[in-house]
N, C-alpha and C. Protein backbone atom coordinates (compact mmCIF):
# COMPACT_ATOMS: atom_id res chain seq x y z
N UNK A 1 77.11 97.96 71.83
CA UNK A 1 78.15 97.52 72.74
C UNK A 1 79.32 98.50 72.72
N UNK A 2 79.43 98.98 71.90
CA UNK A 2 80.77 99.73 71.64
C UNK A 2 80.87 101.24 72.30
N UNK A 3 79.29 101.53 71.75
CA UNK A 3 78.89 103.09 72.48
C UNK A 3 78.83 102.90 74.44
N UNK A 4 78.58 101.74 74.89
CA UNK A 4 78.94 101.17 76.10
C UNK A 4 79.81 101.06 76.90
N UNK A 5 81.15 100.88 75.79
CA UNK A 5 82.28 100.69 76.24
C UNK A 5 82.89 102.29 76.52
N UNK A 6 82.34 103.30 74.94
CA UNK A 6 83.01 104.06 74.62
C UNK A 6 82.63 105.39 76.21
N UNK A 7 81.69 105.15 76.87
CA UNK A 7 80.62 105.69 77.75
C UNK A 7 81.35 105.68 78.84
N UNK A 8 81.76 104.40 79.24
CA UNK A 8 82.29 104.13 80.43
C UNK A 8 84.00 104.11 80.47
N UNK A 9 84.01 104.35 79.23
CA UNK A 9 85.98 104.86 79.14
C UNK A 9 85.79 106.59 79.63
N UNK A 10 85.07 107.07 79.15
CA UNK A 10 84.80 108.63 79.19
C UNK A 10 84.44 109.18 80.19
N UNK A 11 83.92 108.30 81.12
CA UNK A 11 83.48 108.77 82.59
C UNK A 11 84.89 108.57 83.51
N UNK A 12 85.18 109.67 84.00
CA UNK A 12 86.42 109.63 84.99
C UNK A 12 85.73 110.19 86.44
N UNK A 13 86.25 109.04 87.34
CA UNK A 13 85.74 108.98 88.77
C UNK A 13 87.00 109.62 89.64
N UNK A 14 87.02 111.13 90.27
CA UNK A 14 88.02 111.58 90.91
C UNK A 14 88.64 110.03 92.23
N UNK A 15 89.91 110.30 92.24
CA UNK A 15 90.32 109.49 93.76
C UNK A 15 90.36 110.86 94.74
N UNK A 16 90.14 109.79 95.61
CA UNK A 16 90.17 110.77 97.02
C UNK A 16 91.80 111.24 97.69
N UNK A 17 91.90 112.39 98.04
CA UNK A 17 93.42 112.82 98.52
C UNK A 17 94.19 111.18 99.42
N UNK A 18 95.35 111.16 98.96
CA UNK A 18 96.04 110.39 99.08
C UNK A 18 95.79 108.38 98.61
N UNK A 19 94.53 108.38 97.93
CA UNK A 19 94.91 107.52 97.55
C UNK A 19 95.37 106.62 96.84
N UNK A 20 96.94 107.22 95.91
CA UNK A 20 97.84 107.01 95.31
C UNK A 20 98.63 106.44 96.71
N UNK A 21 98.98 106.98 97.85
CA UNK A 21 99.85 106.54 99.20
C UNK A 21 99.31 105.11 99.34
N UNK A 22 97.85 105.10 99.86
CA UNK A 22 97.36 103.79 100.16
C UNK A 22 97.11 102.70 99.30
N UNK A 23 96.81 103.04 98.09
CA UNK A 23 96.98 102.11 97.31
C UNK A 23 98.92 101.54 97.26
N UNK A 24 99.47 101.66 97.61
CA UNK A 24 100.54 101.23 97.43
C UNK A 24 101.55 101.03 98.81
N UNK A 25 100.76 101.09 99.62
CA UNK A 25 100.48 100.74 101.14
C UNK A 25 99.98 99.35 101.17
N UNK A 26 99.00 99.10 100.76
CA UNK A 26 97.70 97.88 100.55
C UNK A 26 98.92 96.27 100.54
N UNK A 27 99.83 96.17 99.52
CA UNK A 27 100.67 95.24 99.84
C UNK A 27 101.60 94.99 100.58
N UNK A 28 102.17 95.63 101.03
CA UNK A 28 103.27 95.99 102.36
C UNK A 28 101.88 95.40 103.14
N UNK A 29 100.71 96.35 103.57
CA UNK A 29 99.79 95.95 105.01
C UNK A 29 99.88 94.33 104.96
N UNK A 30 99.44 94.13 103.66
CA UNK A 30 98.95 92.61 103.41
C UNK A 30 100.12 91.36 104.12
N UNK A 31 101.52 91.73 103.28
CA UNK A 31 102.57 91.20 104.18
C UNK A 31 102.44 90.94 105.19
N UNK A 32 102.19 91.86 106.13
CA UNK A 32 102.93 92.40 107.27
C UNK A 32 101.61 91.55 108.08
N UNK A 33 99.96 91.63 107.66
CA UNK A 33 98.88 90.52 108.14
C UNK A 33 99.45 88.67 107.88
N UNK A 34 100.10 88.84 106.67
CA UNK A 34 100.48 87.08 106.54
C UNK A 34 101.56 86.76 107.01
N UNK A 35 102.11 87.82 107.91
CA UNK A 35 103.66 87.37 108.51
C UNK A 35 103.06 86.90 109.88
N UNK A 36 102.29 87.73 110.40
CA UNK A 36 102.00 87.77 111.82
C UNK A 36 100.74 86.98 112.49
N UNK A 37 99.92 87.09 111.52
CA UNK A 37 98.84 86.23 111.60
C UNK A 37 98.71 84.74 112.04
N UNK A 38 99.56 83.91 111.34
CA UNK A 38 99.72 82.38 111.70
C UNK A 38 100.30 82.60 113.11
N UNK A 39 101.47 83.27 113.30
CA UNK A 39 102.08 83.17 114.56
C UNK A 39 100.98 83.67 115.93
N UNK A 40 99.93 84.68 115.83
CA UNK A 40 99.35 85.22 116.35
C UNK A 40 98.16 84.35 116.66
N UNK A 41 97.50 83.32 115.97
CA UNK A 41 96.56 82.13 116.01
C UNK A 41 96.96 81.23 116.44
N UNK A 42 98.12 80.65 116.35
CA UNK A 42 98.99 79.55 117.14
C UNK A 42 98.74 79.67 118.40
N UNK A 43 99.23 81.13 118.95
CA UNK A 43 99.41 81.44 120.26
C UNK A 43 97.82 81.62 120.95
N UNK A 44 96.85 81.87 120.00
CA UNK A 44 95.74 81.64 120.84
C UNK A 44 95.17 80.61 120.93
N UNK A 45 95.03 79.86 120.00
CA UNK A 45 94.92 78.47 119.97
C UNK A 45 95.03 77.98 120.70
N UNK A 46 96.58 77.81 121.28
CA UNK A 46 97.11 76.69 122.26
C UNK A 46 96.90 77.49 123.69
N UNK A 47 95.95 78.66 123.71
CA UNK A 47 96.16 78.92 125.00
C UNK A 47 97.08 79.75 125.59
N UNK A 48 98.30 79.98 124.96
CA UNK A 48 99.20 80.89 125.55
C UNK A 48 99.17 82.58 125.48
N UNK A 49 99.38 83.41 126.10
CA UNK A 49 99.66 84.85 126.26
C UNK A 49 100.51 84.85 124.79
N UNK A 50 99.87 86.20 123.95
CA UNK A 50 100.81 86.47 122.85
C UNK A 50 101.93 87.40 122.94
N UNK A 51 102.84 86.94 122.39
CA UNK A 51 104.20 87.61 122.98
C UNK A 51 104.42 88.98 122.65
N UNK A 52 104.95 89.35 123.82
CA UNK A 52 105.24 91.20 124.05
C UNK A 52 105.85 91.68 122.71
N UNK A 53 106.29 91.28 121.71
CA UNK A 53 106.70 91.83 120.48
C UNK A 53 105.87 92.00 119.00
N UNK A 54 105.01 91.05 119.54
CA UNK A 54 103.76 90.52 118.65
C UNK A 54 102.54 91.61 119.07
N UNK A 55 102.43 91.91 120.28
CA UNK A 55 101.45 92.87 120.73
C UNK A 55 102.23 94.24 120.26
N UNK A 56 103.71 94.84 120.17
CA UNK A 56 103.81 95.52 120.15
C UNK A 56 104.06 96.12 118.69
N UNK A 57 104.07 95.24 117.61
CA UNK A 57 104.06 95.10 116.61
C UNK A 57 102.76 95.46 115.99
N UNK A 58 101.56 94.76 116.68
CA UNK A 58 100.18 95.32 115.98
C UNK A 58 100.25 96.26 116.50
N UNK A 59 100.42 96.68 117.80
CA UNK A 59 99.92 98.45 118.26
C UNK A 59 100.75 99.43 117.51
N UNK A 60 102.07 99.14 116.81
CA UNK A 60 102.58 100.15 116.01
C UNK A 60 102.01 100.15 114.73
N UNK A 61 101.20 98.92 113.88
CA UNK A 61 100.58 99.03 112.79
C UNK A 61 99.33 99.90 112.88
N UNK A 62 98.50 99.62 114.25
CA UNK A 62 97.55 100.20 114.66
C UNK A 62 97.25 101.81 114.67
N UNK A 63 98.85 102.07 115.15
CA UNK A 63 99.12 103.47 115.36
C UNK A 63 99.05 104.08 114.09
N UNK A 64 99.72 103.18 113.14
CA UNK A 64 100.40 104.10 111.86
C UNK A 64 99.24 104.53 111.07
N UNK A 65 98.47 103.50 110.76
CA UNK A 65 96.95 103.73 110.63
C UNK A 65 96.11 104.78 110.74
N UNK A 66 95.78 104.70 112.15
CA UNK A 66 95.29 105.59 112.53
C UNK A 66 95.93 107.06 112.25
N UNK A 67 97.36 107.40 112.49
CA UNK A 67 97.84 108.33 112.04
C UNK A 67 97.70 109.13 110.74
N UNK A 68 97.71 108.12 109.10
CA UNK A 68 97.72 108.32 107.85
C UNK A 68 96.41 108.22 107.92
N UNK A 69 94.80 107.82 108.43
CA UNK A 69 93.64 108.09 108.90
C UNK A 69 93.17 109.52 108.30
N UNK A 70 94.08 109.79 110.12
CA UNK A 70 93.78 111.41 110.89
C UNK A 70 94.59 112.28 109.32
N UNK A 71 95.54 111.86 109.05
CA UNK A 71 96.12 112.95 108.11
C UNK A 71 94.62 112.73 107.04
N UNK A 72 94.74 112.19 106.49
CA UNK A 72 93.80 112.16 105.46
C UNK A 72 92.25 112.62 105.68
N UNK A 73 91.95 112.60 106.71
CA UNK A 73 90.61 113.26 107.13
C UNK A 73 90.72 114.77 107.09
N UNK A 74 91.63 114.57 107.62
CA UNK A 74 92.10 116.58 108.04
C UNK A 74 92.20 117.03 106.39
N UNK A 75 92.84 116.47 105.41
CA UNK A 75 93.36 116.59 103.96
C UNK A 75 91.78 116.98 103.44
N UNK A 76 91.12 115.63 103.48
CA UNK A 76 89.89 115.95 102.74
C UNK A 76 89.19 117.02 103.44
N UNK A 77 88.92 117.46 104.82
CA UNK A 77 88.35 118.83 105.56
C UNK A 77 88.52 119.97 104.51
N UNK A 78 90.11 119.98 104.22
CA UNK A 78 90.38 121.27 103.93
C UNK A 78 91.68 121.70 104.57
N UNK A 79 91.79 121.12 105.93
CA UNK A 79 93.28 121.89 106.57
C UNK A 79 94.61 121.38 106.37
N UNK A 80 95.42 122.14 106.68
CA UNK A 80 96.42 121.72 106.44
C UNK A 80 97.06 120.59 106.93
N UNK A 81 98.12 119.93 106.39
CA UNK A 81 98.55 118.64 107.14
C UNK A 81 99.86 118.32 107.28
């Protein structure tokens, strides 16, 4: 058991470029899903159009995303960023 333990302390698994950023991203996102979420199900629920601040709110999370994405793809390629 011990030589088991001692095996799998000794094996180091590289992280991938930037994810020290996203890991510490991960709770902020999480927030920012349990802020908006209830309000965002309400409004479909009952049928109503979701409000222009609520749409514009996910498309800027959407964006940012995608943005720190694209950086990080380009990172792991090789090019500059």
């Amino acid at each position: 058991m011990l030589a088991a333990k001692n095996l799998a302390e000794s094996i180091d698994i590289p992280k991938f470029p930037g994810a020290g950023v996203l890991g510490a991203l991960v709770p902020l996102v999480a927030l920012v899903i349990l802020a908006t979420l209830p309000s965002a199900t309400a409004y479909v629920a009952a049928g109503r159009p979701v409000p222009r601040w609520l749409l514009a709110a996910l498309a800027g999370i959407g964006a940012a995303f995608a943005m720190v994405f694209g950086l990080l793809r380009r990172k792991s390629a090789g090019g500059a960023a």
